[in-house]
N, C-alpha and C. Protein backbone atom coordinates (compact mmCIF):
# COMPACT_ATOMS: atom_id res chain seq x y z
N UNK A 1 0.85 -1.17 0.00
CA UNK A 1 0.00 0.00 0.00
C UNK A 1 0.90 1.23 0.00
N UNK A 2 0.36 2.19 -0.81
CA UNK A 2 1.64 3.73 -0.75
C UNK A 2 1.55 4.12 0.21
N UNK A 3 2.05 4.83 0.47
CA UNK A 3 1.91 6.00 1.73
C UNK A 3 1.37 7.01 1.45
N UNK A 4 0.66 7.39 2.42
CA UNK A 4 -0.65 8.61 2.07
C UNK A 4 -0.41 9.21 2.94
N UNK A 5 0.78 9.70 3.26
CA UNK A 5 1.15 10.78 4.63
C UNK A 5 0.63 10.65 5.94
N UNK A 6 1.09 11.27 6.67
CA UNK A 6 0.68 11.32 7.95
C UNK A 6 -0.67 11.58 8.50
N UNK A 7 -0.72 10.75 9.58
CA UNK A 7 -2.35 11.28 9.86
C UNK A 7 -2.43 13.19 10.63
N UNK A 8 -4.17 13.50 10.11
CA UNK A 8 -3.88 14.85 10.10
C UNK A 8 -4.38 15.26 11.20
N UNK A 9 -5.05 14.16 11.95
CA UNK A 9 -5.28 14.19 13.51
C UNK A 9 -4.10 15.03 14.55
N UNK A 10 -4.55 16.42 15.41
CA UNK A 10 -4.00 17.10 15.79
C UNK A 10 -3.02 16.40 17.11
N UNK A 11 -1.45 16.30 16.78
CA UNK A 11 -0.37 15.91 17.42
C UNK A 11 -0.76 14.27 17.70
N UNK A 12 -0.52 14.05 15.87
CA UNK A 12 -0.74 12.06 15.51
C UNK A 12 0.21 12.37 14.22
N UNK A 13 1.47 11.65 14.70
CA UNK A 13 2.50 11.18 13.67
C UNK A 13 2.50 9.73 13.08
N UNK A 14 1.27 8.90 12.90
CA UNK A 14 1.32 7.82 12.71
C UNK A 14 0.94 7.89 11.04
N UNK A 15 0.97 6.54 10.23
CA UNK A 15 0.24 6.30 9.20
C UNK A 15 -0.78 6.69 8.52
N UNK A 16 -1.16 7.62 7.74
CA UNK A 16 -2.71 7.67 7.16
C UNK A 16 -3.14 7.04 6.57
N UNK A 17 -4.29 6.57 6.49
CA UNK A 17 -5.04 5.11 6.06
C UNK A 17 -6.14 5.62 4.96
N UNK A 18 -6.72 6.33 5.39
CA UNK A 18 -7.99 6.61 5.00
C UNK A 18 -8.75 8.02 5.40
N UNK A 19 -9.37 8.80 4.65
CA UNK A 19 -9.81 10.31 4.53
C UNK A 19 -8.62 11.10 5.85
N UNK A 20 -7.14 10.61 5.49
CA UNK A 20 -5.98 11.26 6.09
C UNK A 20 -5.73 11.13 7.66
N UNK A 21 -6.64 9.97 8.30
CA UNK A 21 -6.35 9.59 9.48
C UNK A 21 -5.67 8.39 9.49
N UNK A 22 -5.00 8.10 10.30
CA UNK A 22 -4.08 6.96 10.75
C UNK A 22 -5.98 5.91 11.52
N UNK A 23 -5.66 4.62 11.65
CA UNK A 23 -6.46 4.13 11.74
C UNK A 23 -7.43 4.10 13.03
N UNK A 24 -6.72 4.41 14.05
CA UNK A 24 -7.41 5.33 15.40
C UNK A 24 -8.09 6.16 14.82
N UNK A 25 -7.57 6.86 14.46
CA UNK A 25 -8.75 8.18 14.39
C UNK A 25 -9.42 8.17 13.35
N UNK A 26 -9.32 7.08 12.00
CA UNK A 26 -10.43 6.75 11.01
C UNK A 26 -11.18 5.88 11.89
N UNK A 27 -11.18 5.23 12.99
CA UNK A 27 -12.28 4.52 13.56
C UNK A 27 -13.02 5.63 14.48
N UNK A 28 -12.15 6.75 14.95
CA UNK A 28 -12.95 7.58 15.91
C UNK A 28 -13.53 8.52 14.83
N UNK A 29 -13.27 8.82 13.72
CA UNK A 29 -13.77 9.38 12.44
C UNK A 29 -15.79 8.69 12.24
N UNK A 30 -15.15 7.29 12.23
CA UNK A 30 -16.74 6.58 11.79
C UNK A 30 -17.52 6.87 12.49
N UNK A 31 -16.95 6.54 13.96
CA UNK A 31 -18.40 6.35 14.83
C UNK A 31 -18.48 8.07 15.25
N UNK A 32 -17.96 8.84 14.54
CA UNK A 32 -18.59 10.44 14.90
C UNK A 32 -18.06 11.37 15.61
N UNK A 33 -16.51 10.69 16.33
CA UNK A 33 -16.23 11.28 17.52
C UNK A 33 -15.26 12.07 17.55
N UNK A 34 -14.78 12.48 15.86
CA UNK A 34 -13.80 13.29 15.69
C UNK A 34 -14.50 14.78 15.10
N UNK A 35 -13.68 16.10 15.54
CA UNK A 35 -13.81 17.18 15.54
C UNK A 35 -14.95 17.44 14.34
N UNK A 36 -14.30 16.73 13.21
CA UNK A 36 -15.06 17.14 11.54
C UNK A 36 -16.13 15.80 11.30
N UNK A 37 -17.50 15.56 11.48
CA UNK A 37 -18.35 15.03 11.83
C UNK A 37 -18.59 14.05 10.03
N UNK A 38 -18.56 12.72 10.66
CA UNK A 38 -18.86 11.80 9.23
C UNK A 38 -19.85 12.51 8.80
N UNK A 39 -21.19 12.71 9.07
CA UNK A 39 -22.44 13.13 8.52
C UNK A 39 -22.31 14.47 8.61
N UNK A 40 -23.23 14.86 7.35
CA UNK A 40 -23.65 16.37 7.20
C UNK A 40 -24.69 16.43 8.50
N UNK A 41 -23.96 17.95 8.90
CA UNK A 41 -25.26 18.37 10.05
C UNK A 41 -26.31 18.97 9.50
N UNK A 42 -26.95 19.75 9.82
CA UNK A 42 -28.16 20.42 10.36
C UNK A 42 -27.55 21.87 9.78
N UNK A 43 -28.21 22.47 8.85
CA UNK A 43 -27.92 24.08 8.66
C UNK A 43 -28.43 24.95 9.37
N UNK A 44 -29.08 24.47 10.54
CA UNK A 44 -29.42 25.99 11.63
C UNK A 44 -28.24 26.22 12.00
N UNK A 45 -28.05 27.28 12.38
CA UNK A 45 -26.87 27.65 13.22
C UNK A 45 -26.73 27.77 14.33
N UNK A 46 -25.54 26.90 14.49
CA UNK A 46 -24.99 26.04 16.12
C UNK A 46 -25.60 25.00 16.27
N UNK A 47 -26.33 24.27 15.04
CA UNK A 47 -26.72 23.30 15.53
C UNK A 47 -25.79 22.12 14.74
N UNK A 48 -25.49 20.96 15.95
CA UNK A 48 -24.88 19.93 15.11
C UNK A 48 -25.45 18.72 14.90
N UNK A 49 -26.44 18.59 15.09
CA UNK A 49 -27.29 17.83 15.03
C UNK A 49 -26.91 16.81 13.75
N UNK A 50 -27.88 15.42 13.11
CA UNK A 50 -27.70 14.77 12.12
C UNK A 50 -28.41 15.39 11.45
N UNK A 51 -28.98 14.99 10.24
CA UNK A 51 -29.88 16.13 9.34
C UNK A 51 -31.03 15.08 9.10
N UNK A 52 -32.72 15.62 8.89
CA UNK A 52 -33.44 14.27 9.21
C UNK A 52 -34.11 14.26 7.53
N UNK A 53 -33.94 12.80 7.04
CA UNK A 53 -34.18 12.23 5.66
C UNK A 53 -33.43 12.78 5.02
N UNK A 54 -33.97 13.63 3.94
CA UNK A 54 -33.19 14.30 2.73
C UNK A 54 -33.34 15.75 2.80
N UNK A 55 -33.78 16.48 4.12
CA UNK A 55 -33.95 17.80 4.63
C UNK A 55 -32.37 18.19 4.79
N UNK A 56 -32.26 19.56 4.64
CA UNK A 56 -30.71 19.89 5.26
C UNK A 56 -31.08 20.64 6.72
N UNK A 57 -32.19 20.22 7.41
CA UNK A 57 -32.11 20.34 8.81
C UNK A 57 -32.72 18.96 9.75
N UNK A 58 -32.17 19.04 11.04
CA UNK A 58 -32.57 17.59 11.80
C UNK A 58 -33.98 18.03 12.00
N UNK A 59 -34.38 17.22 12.45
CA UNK A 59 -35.72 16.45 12.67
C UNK A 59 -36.10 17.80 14.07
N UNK A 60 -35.57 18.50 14.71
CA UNK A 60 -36.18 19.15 15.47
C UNK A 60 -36.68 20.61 14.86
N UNK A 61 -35.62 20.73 14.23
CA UNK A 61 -35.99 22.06 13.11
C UNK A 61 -36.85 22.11 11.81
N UNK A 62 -36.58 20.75 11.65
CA UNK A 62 -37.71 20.18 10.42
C UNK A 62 -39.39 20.52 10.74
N UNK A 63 -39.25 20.04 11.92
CA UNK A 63 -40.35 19.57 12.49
C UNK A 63 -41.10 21.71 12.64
N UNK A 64 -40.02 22.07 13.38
CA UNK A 64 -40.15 23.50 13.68
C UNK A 64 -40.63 24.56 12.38
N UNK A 65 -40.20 23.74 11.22
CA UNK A 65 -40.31 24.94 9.89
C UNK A 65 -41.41 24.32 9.00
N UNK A 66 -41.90 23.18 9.51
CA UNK A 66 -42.65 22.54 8.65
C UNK A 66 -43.80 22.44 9.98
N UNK A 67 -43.89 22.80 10.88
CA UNK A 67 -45.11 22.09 11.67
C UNK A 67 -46.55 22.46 11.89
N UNK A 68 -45.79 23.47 11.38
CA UNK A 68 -47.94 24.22 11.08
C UNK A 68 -48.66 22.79 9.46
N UNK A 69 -47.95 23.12 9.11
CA UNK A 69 -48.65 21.89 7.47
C UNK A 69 -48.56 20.70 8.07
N UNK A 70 -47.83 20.22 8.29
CA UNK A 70 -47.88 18.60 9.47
C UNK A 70 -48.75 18.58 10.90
N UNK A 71 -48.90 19.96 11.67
CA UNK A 71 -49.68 19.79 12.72
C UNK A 71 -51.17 19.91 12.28
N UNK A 72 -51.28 20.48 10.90
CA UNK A 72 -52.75 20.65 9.80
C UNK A 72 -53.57 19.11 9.74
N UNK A 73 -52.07 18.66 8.85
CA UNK A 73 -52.55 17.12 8.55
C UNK A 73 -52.76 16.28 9.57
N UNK A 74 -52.11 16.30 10.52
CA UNK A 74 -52.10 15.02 11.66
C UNK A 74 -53.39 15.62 12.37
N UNK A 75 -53.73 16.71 12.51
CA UNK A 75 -54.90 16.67 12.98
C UNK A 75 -56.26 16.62 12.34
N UNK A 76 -55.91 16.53 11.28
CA UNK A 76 -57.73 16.21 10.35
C UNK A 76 -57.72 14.71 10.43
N UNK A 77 -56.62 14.02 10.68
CA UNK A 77 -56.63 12.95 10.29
C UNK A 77 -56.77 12.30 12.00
N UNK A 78 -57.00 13.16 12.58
CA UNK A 78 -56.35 12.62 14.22
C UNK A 78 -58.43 12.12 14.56
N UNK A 79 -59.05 12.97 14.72
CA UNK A 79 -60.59 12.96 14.76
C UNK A 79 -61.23 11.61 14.08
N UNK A 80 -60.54 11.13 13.30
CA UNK A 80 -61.32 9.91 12.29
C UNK A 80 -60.81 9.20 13.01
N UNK A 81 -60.27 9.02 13.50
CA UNK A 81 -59.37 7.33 14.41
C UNK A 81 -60.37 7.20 15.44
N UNK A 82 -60.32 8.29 16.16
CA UNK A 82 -61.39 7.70 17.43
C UNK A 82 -62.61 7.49 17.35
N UNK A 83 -63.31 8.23 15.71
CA UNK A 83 -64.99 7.98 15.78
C UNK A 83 -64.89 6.64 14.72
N UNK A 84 -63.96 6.23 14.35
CA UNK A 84 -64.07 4.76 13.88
C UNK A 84 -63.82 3.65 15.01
N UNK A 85 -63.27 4.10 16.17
CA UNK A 85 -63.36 3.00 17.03
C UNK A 85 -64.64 3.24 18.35
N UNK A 86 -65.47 3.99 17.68
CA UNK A 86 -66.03 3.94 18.30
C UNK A 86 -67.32 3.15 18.31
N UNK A 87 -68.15 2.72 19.35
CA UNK A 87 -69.48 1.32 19.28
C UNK A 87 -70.25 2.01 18.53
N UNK A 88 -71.13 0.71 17.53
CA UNK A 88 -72.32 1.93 16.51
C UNK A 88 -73.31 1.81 17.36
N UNK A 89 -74.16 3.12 17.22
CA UNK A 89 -75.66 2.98 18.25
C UNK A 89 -76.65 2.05 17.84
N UNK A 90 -76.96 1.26 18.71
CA UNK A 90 -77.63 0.06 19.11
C UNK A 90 -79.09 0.42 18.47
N UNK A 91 -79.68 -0.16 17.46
CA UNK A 91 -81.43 0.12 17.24
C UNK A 91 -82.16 0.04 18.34
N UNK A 92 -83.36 0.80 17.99
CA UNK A 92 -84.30 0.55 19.17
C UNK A 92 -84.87 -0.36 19.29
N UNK A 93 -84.97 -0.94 20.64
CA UNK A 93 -86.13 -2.37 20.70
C UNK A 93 -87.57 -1.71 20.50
N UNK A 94 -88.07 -3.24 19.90
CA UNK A 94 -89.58 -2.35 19.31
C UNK A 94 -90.56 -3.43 20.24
């Protein structure tokens, strides 16, 4: 395998393996725990959140910029659930 310089992990003189980390810190790379984050965040600002589906904001801000049209729908749709489970009125005895 060539050499792909040093890892660029701050005061790491070892091997670079992969996206310029030595293999410590391409494993602390994966699971998220290095400075420059595997996943795209969240474009609010200061937020680092993951980003939710194919939105470029997470799921709390999503929810925040979209929730009047989603709190619209979930509630027209919220009223039909309970009058379908509800008992049908009994005929009258004659």
């Amino acid at each position: 395998m060539a050499n792909k310089g040093n890892c660029k992990a701050k005061d790491c003189s070892r091997e670079a393996i992969g996206k310029g980390y030595c293999r410590m810190h391409f494993r602390l790379w994966k699971a998220g725990e290095m400075p420059k984050p595997r996943y795209k965040t969240c474009t609010f600002e200061k937020c680092h959140k993951i980003r939710y589906g194919t939105s470029s904001l997470c799921d709390e801000h999503f929810k925040a910029k979209h929730g009047k049209a989603a709190a619209t729908a979930s509630a027209g749709a919220a009223p039909e659930a309970p009058a379908a489970e509800a008992p049908a009125p009994e005929a009258p005895a004659s």
